[in-house]
N, C-alpha and C. Protein backbone atom coordinates (compact mmCIF):
# COMPACT_ATOMS: atom_id res chain seq x y z
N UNK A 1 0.83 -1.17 0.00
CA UNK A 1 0.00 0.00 0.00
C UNK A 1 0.88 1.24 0.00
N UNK A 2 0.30 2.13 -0.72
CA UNK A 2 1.57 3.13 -1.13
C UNK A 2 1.15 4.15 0.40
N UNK A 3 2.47 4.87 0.38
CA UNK A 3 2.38 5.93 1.63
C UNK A 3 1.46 7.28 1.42
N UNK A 4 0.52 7.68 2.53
CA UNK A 4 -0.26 8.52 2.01
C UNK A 4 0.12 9.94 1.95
N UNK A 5 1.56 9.79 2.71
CA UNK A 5 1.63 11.24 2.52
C UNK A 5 2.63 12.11 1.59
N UNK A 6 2.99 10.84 0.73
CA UNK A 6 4.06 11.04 -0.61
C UNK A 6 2.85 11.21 -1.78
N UNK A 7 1.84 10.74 -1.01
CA UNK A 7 0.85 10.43 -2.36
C UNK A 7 0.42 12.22 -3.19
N UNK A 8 0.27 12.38 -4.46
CA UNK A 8 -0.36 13.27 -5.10
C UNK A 8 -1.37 13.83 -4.79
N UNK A 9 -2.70 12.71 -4.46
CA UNK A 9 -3.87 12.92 -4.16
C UNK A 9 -4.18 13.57 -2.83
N UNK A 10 -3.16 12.94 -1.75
CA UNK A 10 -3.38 13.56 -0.97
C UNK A 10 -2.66 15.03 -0.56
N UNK A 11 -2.16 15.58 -1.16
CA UNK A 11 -1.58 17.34 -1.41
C UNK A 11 -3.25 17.78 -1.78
N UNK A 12 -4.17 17.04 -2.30
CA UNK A 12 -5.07 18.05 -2.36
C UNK A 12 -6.15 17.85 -1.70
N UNK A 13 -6.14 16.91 -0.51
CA UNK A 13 -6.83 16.89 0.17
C UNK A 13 -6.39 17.63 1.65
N UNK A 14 -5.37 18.22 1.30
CA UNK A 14 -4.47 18.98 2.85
C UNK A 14 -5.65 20.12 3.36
N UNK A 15 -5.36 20.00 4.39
CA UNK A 15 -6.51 20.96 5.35
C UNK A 15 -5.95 22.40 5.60
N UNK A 16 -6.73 23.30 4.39
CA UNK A 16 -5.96 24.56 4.44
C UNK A 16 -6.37 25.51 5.91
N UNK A 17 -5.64 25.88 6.35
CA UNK A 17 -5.11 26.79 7.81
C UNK A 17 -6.40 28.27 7.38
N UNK A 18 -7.25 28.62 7.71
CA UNK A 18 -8.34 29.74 7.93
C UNK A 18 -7.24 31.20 7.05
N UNK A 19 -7.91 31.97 6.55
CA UNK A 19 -6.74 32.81 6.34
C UNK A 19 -6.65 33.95 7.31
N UNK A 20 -7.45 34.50 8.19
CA UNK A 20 -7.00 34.82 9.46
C UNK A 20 -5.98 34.55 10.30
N UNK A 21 -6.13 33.16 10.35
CA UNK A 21 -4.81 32.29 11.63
C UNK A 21 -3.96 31.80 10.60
N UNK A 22 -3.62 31.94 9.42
CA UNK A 22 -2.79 32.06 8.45
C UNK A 22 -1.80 33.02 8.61
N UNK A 23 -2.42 34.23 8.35
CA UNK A 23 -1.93 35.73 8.74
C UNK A 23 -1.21 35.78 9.84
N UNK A 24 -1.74 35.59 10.76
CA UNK A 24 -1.31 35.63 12.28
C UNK A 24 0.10 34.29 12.39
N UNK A 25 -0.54 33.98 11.60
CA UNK A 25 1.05 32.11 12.03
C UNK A 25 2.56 32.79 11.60
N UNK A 26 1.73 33.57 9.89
CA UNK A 26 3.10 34.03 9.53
C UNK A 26 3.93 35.34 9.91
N UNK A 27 2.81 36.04 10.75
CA UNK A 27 3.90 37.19 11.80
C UNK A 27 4.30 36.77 12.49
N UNK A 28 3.68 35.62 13.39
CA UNK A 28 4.59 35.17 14.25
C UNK A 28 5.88 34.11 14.00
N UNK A 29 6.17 33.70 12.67
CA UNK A 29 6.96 32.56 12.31
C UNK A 29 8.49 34.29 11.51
N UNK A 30 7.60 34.82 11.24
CA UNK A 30 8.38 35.88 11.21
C UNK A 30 9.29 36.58 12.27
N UNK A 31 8.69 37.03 13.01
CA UNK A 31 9.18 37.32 14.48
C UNK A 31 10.19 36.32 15.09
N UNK A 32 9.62 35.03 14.80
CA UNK A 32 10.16 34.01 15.81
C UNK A 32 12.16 34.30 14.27
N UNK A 33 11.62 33.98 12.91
CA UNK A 33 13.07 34.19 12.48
C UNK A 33 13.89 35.18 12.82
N UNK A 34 13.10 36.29 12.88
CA UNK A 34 13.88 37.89 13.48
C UNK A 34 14.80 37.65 14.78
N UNK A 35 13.90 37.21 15.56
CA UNK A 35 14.84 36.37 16.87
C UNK A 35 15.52 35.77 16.68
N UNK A 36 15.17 34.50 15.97
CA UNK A 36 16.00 33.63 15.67
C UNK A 36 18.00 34.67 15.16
N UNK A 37 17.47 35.16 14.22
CA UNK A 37 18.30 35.96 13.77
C UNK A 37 19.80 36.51 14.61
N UNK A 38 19.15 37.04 15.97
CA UNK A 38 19.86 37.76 16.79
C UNK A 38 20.41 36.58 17.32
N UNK A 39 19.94 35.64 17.46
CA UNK A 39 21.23 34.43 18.45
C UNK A 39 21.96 33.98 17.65
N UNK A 40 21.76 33.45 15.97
CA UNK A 40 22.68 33.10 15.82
C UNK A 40 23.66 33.81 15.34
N UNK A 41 23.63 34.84 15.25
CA UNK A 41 24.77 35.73 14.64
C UNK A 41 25.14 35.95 16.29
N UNK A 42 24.41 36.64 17.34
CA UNK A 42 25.89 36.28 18.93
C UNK A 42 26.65 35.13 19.01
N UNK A 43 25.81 33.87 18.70
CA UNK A 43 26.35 32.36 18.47
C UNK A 43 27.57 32.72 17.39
N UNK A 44 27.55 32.69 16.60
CA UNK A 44 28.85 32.80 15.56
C UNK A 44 29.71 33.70 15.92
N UNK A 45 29.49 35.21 16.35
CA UNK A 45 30.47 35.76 16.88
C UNK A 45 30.78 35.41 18.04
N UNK A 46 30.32 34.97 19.12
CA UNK A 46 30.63 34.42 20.37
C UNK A 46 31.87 32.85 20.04
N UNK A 47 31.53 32.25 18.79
CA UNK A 47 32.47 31.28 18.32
C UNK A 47 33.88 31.92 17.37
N UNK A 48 33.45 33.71 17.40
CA UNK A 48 34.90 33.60 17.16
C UNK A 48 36.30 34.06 18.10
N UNK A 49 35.68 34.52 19.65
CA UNK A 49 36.20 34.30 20.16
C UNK A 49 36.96 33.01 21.02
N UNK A 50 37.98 33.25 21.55
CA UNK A 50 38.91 32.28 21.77
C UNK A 50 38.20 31.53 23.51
N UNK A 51 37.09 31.43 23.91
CA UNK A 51 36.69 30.78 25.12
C UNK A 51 37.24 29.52 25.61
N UNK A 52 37.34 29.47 26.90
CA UNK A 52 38.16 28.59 27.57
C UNK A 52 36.72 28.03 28.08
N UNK A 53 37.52 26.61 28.88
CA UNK A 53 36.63 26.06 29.48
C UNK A 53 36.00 26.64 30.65
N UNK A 54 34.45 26.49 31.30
CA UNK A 54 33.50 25.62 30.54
C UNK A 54 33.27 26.64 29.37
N UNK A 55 33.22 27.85 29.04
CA UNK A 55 32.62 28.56 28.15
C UNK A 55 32.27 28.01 26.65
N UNK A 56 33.47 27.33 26.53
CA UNK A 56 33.53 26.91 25.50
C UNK A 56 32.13 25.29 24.85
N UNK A 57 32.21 24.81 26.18
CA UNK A 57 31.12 23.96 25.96
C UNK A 57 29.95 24.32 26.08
N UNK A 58 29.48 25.20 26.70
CA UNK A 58 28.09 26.23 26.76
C UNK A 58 28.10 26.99 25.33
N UNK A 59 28.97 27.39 24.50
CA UNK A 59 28.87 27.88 23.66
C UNK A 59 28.81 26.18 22.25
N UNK A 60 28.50 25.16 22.44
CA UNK A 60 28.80 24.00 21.52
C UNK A 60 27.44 23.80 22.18
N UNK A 61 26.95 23.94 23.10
CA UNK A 61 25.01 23.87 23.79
C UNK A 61 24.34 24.82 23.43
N UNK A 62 24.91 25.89 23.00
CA UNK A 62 24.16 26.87 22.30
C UNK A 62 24.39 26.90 20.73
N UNK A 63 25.60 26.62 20.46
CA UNK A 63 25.11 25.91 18.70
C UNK A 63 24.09 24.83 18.60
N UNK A 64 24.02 23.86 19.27
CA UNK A 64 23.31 22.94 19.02
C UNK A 64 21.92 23.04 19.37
N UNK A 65 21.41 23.91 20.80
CA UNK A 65 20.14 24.53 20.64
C UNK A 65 19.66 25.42 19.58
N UNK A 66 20.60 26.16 18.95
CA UNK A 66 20.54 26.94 17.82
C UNK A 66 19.98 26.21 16.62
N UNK A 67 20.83 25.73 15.79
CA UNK A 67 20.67 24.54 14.93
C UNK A 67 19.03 23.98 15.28
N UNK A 68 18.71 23.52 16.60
CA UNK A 68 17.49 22.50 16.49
C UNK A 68 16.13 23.59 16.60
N UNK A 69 16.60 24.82 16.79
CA UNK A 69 15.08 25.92 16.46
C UNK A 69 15.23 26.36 15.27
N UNK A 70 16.46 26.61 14.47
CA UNK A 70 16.37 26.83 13.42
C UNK A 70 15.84 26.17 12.35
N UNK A 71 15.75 24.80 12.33
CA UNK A 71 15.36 23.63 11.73
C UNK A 71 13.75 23.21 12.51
N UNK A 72 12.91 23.80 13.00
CA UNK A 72 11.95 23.92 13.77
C UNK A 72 11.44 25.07 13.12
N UNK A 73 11.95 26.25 12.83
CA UNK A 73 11.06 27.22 12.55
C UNK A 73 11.19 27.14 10.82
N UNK A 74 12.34 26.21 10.56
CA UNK A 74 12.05 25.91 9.06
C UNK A 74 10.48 24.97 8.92
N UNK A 75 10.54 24.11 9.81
CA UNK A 75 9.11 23.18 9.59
C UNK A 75 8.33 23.87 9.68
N UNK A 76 8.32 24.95 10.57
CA UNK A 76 7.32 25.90 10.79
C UNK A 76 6.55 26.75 9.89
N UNK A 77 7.74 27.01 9.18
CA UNK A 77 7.20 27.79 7.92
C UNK A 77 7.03 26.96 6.79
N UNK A 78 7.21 26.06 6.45
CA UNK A 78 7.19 24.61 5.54
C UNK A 78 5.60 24.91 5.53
N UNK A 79 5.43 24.33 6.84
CA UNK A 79 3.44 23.60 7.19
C UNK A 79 2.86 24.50 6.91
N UNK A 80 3.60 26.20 7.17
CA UNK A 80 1.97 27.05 6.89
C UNK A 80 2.39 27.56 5.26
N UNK A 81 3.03 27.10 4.74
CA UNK A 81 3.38 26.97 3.54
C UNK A 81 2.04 26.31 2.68
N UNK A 82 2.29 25.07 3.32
CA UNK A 82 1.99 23.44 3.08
C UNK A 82 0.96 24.04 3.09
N UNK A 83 0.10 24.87 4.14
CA UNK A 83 -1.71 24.52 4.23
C UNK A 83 -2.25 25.70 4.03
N UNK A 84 -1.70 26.46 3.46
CA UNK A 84 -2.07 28.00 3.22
C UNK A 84 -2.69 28.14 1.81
N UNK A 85 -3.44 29.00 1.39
CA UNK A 85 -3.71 29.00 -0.45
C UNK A 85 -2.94 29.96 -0.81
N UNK A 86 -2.43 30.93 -0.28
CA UNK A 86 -1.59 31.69 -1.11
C UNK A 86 0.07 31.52 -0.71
């Protein structure tokens, strides 16, 4: 049985998001990148200084929290992509 969510048919059966709370998803998926924005550029400049220990491992916990919202607010904007009409 084929997978339903690779399937064709079902892209057009996707449950489009109201366009009100559409609107509203994408200021806030906006906002959330704007933020996003400001850590990882302290994150990268904070990695080009020379930190000693522990700093240095708090700063390898903050790449890696970095990385996993950034890739979170990519899905984020994917889905209201995905279920939006425009």
């Amino acid at each position: 049985m084929a997978d339903p969510k690779n399937s064709s048919e079902d892209r057009s059966i996707v449950e489009i998001i109201p366009e009100d709370l559409s609107v509203e998803m994408r200021k806030i998926a906006h906002d959330l990148s704007n933020a996003l924005e400001i850590i990882v550029q302290t994150s990268y400049l904070l990695s080009l200084a020379e930190l000693k220990e522990p700093a240095s491992d708090w700063l390898r916990m903050l790449d890696g929290g970095v990385q996993k919202a950034l890739n979170l607010n990519l899905v984020l904007r994917n889905y209201i992509k995905e279920h939006t009409e425009n």
